[in-house]
N, C-alpha and C. Protein backbone atom coordinates (compact mmCIF):
# COMPACT_ATOMS: atom_id res chain seq x y z
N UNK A 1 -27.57 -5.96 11.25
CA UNK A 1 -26.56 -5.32 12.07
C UNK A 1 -26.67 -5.86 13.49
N UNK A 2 -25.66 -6.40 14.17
CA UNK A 2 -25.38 -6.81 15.15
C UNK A 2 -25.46 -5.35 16.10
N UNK A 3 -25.48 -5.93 17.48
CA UNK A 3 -25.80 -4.85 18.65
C UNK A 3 -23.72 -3.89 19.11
N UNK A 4 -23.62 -2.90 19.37
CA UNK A 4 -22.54 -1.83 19.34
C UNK A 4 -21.50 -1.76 18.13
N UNK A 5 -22.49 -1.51 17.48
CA UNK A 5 -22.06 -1.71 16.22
C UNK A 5 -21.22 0.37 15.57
N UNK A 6 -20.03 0.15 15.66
CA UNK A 6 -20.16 2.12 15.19
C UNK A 6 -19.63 1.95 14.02
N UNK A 7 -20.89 3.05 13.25
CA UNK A 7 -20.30 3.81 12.06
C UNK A 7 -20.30 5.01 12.07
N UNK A 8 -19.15 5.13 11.15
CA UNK A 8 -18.48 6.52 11.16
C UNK A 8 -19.14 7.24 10.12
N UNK A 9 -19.10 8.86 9.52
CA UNK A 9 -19.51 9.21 9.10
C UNK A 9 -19.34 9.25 7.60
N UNK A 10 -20.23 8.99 7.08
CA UNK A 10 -20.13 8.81 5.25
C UNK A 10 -20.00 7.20 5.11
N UNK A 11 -19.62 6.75 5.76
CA UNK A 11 -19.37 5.12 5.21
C UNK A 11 -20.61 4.95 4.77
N UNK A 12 -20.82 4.00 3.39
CA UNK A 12 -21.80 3.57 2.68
C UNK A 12 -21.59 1.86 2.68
N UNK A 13 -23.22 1.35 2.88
CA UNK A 13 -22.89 0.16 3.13
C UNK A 13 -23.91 -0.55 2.80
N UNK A 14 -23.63 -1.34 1.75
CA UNK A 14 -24.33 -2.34 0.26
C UNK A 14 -25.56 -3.03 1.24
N UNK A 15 -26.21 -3.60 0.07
CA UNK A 15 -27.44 -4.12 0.38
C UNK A 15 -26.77 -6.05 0.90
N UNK A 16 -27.70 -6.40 1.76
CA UNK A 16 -27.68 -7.47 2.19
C UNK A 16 -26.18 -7.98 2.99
N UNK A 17 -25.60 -6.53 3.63
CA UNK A 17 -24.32 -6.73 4.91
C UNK A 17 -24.36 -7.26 5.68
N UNK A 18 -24.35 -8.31 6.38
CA UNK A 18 -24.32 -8.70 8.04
C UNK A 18 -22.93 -7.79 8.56
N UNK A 19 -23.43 -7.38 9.54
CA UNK A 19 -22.18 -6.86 10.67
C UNK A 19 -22.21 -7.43 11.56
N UNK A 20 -21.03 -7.55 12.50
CA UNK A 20 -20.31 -7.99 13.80
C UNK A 20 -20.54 -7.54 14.81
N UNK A 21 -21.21 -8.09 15.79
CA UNK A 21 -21.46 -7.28 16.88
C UNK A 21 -19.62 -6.81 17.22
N UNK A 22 -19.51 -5.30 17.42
CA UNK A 22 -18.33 -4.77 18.13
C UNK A 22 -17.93 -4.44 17.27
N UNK A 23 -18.55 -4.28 15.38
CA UNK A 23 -17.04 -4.35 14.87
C UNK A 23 -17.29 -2.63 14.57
N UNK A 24 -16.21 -1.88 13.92
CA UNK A 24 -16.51 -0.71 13.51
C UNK A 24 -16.27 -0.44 11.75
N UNK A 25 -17.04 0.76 11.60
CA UNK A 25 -16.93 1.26 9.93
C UNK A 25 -16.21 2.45 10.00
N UNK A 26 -15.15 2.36 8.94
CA UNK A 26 -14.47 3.48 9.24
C UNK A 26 -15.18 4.94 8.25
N UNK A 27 -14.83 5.81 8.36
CA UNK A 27 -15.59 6.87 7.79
C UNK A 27 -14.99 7.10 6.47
N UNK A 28 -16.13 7.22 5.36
CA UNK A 28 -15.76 7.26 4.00
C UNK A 28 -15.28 6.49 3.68
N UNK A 29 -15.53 5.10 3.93
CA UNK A 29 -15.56 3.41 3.50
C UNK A 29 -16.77 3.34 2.76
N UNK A 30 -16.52 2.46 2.11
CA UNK A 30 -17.63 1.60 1.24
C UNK A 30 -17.59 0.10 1.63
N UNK A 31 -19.04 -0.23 1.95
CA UNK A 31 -18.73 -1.94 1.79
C UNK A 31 -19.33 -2.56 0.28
N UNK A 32 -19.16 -3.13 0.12
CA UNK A 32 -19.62 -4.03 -1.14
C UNK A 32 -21.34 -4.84 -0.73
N UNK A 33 -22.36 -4.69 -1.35
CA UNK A 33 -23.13 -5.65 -1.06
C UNK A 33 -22.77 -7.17 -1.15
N UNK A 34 -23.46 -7.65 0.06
CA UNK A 34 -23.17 -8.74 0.54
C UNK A 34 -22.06 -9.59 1.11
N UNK A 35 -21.41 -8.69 1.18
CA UNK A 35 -20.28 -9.14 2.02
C UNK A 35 -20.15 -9.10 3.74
N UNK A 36 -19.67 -10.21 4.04
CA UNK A 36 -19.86 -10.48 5.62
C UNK A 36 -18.78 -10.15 6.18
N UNK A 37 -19.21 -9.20 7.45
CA UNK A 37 -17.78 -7.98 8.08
C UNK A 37 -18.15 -8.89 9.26
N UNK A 38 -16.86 -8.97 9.50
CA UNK A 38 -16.49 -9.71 11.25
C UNK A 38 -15.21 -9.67 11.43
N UNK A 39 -14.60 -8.06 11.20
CA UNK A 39 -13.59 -7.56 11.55
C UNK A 39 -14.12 -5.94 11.08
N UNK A 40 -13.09 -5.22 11.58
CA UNK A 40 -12.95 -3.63 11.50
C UNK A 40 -12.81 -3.05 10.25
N UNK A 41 -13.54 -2.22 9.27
CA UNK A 41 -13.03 -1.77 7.81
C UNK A 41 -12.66 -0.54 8.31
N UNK A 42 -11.31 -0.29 7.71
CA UNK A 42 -10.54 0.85 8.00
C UNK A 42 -10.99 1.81 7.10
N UNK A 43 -11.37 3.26 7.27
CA UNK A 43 -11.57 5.00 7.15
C UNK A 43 -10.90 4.75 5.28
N UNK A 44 -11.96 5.19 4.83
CA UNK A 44 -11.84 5.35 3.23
C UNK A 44 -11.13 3.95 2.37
N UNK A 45 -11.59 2.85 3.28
CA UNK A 45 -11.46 1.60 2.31
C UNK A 45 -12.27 0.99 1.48
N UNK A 46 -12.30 0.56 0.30
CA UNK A 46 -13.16 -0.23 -0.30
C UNK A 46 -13.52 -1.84 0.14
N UNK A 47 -14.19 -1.88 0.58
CA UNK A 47 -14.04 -3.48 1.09
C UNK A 47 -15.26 -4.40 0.02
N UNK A 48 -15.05 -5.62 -0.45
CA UNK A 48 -15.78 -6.34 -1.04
C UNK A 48 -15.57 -7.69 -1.08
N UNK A 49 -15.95 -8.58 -1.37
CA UNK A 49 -16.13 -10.40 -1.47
C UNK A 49 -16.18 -11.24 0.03
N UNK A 50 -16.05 -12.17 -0.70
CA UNK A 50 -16.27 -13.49 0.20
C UNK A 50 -14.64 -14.19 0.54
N UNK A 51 -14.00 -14.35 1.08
CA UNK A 51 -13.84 -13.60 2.57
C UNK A 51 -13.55 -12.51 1.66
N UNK A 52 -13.86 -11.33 2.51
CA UNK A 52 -14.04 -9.99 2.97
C UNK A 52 -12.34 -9.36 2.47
N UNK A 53 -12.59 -8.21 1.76
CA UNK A 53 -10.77 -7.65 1.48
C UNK A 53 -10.82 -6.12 0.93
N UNK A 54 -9.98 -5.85 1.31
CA UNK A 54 -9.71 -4.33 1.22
C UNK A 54 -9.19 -4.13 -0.58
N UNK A 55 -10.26 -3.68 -1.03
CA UNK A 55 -9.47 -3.37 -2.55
C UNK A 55 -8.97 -2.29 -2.92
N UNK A 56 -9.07 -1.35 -2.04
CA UNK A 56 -8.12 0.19 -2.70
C UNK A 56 -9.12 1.01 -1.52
N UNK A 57 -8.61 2.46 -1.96
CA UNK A 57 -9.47 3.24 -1.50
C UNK A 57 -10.76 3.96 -2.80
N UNK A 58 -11.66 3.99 -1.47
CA UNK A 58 -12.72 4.60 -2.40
C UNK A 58 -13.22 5.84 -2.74
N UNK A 59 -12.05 5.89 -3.94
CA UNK A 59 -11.69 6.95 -4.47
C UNK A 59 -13.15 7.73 -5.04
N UNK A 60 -14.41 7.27 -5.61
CA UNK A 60 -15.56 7.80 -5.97
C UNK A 60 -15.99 8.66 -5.00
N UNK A 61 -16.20 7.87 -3.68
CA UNK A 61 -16.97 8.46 -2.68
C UNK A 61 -15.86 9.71 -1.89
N UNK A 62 -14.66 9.48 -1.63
CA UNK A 62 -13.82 10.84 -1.95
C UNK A 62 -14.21 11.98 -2.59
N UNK A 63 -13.99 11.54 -3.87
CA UNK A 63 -14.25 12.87 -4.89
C UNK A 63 -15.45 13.34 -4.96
N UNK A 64 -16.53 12.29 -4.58
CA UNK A 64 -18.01 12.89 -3.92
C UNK A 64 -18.07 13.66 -3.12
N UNK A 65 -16.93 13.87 -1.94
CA UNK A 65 -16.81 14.47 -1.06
C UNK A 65 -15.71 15.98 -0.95
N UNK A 66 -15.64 15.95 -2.58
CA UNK A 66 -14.53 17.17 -2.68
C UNK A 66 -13.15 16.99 -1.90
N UNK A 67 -12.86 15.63 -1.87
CA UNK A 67 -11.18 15.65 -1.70
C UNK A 67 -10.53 16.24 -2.86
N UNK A 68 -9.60 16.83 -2.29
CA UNK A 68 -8.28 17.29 -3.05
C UNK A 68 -7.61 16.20 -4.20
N UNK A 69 -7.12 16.19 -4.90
CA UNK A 69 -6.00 15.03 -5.83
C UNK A 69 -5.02 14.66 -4.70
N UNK A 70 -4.46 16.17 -3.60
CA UNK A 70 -3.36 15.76 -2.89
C UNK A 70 -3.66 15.10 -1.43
N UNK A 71 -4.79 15.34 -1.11
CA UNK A 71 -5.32 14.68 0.27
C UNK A 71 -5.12 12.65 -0.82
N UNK A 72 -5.71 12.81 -1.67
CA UNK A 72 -6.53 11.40 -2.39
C UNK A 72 -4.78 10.65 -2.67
N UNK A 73 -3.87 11.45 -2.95
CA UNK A 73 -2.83 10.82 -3.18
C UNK A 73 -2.47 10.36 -2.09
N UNK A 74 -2.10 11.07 -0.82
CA UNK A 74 -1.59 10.79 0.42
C UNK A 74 -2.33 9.70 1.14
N UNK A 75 -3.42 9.35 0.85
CA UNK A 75 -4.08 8.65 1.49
C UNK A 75 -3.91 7.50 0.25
N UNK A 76 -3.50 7.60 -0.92
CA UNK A 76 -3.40 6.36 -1.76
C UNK A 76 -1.99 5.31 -1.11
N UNK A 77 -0.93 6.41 -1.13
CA UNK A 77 0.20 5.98 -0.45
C UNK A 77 0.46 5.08 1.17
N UNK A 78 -0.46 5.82 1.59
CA UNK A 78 -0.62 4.85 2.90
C UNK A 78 -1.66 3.69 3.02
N UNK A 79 -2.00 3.56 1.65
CA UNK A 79 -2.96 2.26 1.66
C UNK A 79 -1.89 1.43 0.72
N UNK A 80 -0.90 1.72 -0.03
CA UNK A 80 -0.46 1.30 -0.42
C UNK A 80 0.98 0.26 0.01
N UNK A 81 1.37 1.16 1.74
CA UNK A 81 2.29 0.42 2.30
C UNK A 81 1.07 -0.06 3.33
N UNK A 82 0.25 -0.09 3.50
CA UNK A 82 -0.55 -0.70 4.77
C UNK A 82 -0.93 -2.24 4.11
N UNK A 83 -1.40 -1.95 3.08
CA UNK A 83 -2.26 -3.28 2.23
C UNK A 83 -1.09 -4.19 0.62
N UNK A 84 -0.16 -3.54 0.37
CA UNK A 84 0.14 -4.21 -0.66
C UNK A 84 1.66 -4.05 -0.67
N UNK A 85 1.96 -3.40 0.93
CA UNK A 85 3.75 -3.79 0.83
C UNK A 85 3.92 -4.94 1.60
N UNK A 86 3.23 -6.34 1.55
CA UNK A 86 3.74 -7.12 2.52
C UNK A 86 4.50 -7.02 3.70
N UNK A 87 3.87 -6.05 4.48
CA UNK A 87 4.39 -5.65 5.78
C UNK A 87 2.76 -6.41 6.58
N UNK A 88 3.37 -6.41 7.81
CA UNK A 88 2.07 -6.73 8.99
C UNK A 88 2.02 -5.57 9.40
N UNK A 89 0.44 -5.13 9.93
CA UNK A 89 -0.03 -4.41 10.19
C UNK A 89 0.85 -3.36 11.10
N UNK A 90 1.80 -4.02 12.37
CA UNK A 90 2.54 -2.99 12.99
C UNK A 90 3.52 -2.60 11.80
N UNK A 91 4.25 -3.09 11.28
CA UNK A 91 5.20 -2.64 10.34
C UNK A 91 4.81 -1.71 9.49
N UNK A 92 4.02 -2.16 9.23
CA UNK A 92 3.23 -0.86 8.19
C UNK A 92 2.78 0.26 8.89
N UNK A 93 2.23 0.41 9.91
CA UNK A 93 1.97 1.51 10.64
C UNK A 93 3.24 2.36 11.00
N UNK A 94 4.16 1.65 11.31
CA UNK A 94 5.69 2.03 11.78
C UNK A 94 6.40 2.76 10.39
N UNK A 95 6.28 2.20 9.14
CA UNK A 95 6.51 2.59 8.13
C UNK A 95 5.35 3.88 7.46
N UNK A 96 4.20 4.07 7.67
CA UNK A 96 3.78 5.21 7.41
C UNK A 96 4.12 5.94 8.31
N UNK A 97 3.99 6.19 9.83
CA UNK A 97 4.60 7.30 10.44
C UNK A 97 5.88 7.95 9.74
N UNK A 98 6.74 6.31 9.11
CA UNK A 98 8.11 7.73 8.83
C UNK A 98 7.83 8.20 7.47
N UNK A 99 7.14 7.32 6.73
CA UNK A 99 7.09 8.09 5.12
C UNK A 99 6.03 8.64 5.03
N UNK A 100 5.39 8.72 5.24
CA UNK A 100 3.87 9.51 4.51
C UNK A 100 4.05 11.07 5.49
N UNK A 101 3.85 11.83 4.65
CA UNK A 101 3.10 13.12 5.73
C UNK A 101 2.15 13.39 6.08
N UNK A 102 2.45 13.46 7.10
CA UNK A 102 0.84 13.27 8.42
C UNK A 102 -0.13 14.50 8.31
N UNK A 103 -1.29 14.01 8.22
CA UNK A 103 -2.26 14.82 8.39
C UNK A 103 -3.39 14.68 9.26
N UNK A 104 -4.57 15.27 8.99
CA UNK A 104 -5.69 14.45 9.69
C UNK A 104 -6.28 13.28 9.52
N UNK A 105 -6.49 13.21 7.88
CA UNK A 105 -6.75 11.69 7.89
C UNK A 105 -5.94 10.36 7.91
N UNK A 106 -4.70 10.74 7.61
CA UNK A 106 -3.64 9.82 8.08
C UNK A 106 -3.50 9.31 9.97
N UNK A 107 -3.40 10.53 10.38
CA UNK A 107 -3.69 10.01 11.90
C UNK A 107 -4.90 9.75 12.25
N UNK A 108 -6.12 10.09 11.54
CA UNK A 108 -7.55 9.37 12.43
C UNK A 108 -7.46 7.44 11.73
N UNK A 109 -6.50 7.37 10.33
CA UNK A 109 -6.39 5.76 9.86
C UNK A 109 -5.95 5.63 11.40
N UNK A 110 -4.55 5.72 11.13
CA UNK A 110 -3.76 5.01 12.24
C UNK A 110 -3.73 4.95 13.59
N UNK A 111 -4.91 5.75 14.46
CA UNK A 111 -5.70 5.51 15.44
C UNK A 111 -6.53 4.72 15.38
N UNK A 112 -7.50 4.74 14.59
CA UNK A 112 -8.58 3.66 14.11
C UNK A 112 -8.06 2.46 14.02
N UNK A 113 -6.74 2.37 13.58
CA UNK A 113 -6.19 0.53 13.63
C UNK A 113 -5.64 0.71 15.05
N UNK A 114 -5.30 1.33 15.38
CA UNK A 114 -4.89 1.36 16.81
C UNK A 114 -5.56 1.07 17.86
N UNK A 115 -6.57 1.74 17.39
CA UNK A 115 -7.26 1.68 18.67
C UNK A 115 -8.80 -0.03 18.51
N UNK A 116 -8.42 -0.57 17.21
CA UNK A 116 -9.23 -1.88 16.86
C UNK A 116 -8.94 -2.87 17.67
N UNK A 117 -9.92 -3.39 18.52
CA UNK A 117 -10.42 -4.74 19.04
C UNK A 117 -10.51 -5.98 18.63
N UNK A 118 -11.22 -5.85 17.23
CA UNK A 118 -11.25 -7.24 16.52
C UNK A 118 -10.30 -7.51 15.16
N UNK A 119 -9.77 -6.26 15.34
CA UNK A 119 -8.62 -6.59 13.91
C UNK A 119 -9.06 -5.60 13.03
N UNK A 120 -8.47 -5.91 11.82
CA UNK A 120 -9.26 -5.07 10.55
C UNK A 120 -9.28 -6.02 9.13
N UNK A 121 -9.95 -5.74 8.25
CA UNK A 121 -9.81 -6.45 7.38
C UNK A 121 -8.61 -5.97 6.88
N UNK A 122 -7.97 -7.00 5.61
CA UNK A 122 -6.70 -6.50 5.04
C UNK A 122 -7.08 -6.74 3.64
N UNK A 123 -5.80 -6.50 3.07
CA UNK A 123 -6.00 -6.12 1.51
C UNK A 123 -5.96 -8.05 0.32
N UNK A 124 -5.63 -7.16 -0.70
CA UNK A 124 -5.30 -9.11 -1.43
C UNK A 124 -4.34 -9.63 -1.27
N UNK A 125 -4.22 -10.66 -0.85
CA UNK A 125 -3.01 -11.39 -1.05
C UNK A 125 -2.45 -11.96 -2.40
């Protein structure tokens, strides 16, 4: 782990990670062992491989955590226009404000990319 490094709470993070100095973990993320972060993993993402990619949300560590089906859906939906509607990151943000209904963890995502320095990782292409 590189030096100002923040993680958030619950993020779990695999054996043999290098981190970024500056970068952040979002809370109730998973990283994949061995994968090299030198960008931002966004709040309940799955992140794994070589380069580095957002594969869904991590739905295990959720339900570890007693999410709802309807919190887990709402938050499926906005990973779903963030990472796999071929939108760029503002577009997609612009597009969950109007479709998704906002909650808490919807607005701590979309602060968290907001408020990112070095970017974030993104999903598959």
């Amino acid at each position: 782990l590189a030096g100002h490094i923040i993680i958030e709470d619950y993020a779990v993070i695999g054996g043999l990670v290098p981190i970024h100095q500056f970068c952040q973990i979002g809370r109730y993320s998973m990283i994949g062992g061995m994968t090299r972060i030198t960008k931002d993993v966004v709040p309940f993402g799955l992140v794994a491989g070589y380069p580095p990619r957002v594969y869904g949300l991590n739905i295990v560590g959720l339900r570890r955590h007693n999410f709802s089906n309807e919190r887990i859906d709402n938050l499926k939906k906005t990973f779903d226009i963030l990472f796999r509607s071929g939108l760029n990151v503002s577009q997609a943000l612009k597009k969950i404000e109007e479709d998704v209904e906002s909650n808490g963890d919807i607005t701590h995502l979309i602060n968290f990319i907001g408020n990112s320095k070095r970017g974030i990782i993104t999903g598959l292409k």
